[in-house]
C-alpha atoms as a PDB file:
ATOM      1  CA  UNK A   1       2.866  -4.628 -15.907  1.00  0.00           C
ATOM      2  CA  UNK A   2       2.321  -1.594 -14.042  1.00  0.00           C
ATOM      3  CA  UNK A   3       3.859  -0.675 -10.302  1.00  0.00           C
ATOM      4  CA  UNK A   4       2.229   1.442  -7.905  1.00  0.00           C
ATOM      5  CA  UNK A   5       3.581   3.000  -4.198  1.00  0.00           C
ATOM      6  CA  UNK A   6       1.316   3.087  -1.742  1.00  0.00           C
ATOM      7  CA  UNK A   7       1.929   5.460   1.092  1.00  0.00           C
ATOM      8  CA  UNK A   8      -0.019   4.530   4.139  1.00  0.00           C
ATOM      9  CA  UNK A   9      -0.937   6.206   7.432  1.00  0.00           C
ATOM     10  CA  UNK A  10      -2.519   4.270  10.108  1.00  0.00           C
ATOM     11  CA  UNK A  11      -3.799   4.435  13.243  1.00  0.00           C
ATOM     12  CA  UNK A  12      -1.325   4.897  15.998  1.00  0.00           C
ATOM     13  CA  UNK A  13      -0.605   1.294  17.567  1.00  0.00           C
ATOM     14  CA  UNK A  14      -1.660  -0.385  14.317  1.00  0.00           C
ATOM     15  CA  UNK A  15       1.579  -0.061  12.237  1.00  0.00           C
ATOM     16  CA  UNK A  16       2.907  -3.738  12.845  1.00  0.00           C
ATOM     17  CA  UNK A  17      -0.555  -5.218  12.398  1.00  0.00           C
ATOM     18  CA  UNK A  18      -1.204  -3.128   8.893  1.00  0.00           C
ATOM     19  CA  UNK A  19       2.422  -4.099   8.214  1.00  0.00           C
ATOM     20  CA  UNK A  20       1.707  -7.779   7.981  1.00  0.00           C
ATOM     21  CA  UNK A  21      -1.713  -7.606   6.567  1.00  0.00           C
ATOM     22  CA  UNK A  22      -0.092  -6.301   3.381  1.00  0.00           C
ATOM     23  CA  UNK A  23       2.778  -8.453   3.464  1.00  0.00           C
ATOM     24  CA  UNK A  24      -0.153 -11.289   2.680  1.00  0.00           C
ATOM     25  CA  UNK A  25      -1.180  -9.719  -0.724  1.00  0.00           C
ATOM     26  CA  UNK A  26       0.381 -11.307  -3.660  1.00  0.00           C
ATOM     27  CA  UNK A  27       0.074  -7.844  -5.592  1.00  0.00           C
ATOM     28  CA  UNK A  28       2.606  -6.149  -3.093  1.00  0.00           C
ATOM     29  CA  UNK A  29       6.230  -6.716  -4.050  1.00  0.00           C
ATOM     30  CA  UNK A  30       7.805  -5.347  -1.076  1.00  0.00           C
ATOM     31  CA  UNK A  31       6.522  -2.993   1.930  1.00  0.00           C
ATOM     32  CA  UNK A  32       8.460  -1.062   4.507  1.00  0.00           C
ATOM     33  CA  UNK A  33       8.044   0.705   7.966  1.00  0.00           C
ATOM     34  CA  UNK A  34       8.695   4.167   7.601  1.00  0.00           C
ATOM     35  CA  UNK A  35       9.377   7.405  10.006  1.00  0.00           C
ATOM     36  CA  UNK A  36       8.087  10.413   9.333  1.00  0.00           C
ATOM     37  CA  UNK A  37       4.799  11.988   7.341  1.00  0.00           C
ATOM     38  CA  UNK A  38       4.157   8.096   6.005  1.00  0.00           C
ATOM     39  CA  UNK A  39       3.226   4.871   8.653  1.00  0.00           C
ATOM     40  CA  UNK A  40       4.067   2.468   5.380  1.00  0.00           C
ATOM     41  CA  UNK A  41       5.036   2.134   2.255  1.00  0.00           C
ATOM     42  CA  UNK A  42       4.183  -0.666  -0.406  1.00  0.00           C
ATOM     43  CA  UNK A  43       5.124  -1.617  -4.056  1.00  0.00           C
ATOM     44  CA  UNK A  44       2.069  -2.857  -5.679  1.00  0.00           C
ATOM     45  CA  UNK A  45       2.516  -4.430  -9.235  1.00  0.00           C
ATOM     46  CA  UNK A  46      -0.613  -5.654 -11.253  1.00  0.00           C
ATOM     47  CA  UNK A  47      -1.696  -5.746 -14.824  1.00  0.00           C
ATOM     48  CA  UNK A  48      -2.509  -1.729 -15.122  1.00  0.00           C
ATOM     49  CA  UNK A  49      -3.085   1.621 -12.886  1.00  0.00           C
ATOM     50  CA  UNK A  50      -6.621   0.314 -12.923  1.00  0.00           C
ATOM     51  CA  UNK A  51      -5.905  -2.681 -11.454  1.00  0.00           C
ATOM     52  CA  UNK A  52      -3.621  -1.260  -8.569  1.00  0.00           C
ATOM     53  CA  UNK A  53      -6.129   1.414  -7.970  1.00  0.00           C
ATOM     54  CA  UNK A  54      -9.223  -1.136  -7.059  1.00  0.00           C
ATOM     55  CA  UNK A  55      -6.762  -3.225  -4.962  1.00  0.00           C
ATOM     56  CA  UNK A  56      -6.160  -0.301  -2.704  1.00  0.00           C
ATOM     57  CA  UNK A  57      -9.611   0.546  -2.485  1.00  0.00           C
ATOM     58  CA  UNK A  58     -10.911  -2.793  -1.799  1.00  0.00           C
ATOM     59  CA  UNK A  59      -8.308  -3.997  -0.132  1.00  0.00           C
ATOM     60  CA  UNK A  60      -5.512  -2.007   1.602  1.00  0.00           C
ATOM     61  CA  UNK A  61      -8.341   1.008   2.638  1.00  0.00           C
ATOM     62  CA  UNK A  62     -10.102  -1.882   4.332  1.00  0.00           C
ATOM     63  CA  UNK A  63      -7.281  -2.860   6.575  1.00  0.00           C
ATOM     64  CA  UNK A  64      -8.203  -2.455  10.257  1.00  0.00           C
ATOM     65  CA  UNK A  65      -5.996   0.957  11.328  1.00  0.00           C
ATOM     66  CA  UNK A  66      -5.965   2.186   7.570  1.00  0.00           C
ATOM     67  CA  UNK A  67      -6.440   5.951   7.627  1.00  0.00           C
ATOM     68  CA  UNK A  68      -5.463   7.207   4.257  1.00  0.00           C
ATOM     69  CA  UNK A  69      -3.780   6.367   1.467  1.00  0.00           C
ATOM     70  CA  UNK A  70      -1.735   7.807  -1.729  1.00  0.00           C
ATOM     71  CA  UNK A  71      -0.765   6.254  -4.459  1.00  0.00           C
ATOM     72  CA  UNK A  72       2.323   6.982  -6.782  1.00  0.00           C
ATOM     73  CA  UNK A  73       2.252   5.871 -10.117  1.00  0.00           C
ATOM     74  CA  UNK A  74       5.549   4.325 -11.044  1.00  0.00           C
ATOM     75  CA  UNK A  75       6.708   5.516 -14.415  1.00  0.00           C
ATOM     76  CA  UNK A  76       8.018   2.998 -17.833  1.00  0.00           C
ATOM     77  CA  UNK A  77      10.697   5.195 -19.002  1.00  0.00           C
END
């Protein structure tokens, strides 16, 4: 299993909204509302890097009030 951490800026007024779209997604573990140079952040877990990299592509960059994303790859120490 790999994990991933999505940071997420968004449109302003679409926080909530984005917020619950990726609550839906059974590849993100947990997501939170966050202050500062990030809107969001989410835990994504999937099979590989590749995996978590083509979910954000096709699916969180397509949220409505998606601007940008980064991803963090979590490390298996």
């Amino acid at each position: 299993m790999a994990t991933g951490y999505v940071l997420i800026n968004v449109e302003p007024g679409f926080e909530f909204s984005v917020y619950e779209s990726i609550g839906r997604f059974d590849q993100v573990a947990d997501s939170t509302l966050l202050f500062g140079d990030y809107d969001l952040i989410a835990k994504v877990v999937a099979d590989n890097m590749a995996a978590i990299a083509q979910f954000v592509v096709e699916e969180i960059r397509q949220i409505e009030g998606v601007q940008n994303t980064k991803t963090l790859a979590g490390a298996e120490v």
